[in-house]
C-alpha atoms as a PDB file:
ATOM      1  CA  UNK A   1       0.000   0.000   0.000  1.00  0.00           C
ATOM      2  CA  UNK A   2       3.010   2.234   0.195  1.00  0.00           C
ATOM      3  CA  UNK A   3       3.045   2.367  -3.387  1.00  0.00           C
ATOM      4  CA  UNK A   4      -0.109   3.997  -3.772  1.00  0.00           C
ATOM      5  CA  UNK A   5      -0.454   7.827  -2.260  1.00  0.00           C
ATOM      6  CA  UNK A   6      -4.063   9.647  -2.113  1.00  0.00           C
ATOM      7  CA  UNK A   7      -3.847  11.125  -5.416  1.00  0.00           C
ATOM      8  CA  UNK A   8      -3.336   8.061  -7.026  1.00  0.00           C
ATOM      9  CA  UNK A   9      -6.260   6.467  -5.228  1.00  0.00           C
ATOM     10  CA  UNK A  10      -8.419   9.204  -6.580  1.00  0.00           C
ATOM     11  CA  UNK A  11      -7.758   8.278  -9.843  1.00  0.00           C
ATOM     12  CA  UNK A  12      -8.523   4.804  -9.324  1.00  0.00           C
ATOM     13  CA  UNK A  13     -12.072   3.359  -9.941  1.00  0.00           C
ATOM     14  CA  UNK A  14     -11.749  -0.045  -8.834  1.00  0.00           C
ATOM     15  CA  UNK A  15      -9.434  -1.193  -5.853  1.00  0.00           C
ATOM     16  CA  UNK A  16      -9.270  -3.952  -3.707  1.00  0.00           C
ATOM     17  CA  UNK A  17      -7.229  -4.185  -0.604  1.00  0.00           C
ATOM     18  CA  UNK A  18      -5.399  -6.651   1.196  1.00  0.00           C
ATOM     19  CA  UNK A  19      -4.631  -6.159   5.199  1.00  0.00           C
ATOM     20  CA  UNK A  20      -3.165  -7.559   7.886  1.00  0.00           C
ATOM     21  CA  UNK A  21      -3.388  -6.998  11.319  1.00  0.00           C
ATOM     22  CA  UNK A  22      -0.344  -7.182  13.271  1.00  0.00           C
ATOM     23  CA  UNK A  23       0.512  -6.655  17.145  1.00  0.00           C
ATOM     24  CA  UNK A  24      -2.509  -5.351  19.054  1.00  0.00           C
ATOM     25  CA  UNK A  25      -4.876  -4.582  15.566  1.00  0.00           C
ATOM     26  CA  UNK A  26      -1.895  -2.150  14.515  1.00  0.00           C
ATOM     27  CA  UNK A  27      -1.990  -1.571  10.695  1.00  0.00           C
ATOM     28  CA  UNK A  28       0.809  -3.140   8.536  1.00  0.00           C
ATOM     29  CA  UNK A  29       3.750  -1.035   8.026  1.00  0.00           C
ATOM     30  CA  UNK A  30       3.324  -0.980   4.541  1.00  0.00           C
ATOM     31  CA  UNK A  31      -0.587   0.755   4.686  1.00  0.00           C
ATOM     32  CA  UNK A  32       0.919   3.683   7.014  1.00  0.00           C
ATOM     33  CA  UNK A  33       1.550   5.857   4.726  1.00  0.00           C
ATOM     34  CA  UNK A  34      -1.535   5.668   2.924  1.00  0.00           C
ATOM     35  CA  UNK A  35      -3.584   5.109   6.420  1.00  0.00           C
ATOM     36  CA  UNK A  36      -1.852   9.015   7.518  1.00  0.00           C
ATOM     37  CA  UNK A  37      -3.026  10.607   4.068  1.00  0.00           C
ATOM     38  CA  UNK A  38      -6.531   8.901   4.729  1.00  0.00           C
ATOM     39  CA  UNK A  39      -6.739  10.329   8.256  1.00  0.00           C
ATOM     40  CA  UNK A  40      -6.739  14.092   7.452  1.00  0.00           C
ATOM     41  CA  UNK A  41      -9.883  15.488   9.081  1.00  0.00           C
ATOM     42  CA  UNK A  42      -9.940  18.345   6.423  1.00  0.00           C
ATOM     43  CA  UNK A  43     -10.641  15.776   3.492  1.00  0.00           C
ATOM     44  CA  UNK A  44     -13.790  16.245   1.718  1.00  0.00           C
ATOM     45  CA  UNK A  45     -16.478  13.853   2.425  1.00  0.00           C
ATOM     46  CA  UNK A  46     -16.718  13.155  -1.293  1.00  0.00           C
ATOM     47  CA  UNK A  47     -13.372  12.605  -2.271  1.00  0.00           C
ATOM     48  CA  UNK A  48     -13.719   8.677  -3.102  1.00  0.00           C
ATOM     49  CA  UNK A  49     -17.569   8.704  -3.809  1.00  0.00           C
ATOM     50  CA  UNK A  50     -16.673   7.280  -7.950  1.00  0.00           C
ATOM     51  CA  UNK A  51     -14.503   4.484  -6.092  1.00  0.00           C
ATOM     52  CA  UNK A  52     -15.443   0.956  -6.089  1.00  0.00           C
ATOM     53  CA  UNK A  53     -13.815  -0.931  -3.606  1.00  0.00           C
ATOM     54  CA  UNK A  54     -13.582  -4.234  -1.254  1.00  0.00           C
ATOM     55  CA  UNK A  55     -11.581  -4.922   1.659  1.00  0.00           C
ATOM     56  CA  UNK A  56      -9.955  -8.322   2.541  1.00  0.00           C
ATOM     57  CA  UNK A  57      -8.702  -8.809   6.243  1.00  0.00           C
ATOM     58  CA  UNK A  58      -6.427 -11.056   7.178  1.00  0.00           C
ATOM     59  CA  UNK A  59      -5.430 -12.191  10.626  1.00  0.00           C
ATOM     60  CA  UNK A  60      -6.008 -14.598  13.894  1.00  0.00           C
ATOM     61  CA  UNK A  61      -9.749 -14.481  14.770  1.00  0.00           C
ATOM     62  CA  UNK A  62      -8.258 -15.666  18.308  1.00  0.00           C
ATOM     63  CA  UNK A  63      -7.059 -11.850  18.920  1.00  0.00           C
ATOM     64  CA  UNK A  64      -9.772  -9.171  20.203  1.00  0.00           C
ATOM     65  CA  UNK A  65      -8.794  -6.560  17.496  1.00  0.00           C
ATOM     66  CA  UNK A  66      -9.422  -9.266  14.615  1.00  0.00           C
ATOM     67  CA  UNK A  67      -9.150  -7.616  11.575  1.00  0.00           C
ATOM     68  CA  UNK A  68      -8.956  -4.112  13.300  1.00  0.00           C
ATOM     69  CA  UNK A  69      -6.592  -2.534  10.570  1.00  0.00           C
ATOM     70  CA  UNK A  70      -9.298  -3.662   7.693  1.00  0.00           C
ATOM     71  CA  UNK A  71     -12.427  -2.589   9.478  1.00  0.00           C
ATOM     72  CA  UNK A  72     -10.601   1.127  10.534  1.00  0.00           C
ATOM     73  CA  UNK A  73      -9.328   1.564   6.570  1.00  0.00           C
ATOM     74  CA  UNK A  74     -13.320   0.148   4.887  1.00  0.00           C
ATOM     75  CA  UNK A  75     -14.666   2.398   7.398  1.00  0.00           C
ATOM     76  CA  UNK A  76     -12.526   5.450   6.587  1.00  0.00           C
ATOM     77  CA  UNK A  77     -12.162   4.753   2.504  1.00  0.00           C
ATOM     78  CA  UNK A  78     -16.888   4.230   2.923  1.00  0.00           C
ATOM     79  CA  UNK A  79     -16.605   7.745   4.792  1.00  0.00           C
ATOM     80  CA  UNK A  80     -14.909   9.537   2.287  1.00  0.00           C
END
């Protein structure tokens, strides 16, 4: 996901994202820089509305923060 920057995902109309959950439903080190871009509070709420996208979580249903990192980014990418 470090590949891709917010400008780039604009310009996308179909994406589909991978993500693990590591440590205590951190986000993988390679979706942080993307996952900081997301988080800007001054974003418009209509930035992503011509995006189609899905969102595949990976990790140990035996942790409490299962799939944490994929539920935060679907919730933020569905908000914006």
């Amino acid at each position: 996901l470090n590949d891709i920057d917010l400008q780039g995902l604009c310009a996308m109309k179909f994406a589909v994202f991978v993500v693990s959950t590591t440590g205590q439903g951190d986000p993988p080190v390679n979706m942080r820089k993307l996952w900081q871009e997301l988080l800007v509070a001054s974003l418009p709420k209509t930035l992503l509305t011509d995006l189609r996208f899905a969102v595949f979580g990976l990790g140990d249903s035996h942790y409490r923060e299962f799939n944490y990192a994929a539920r935060k980014l679907h919730a933020r990418l569905r908000g914006l």
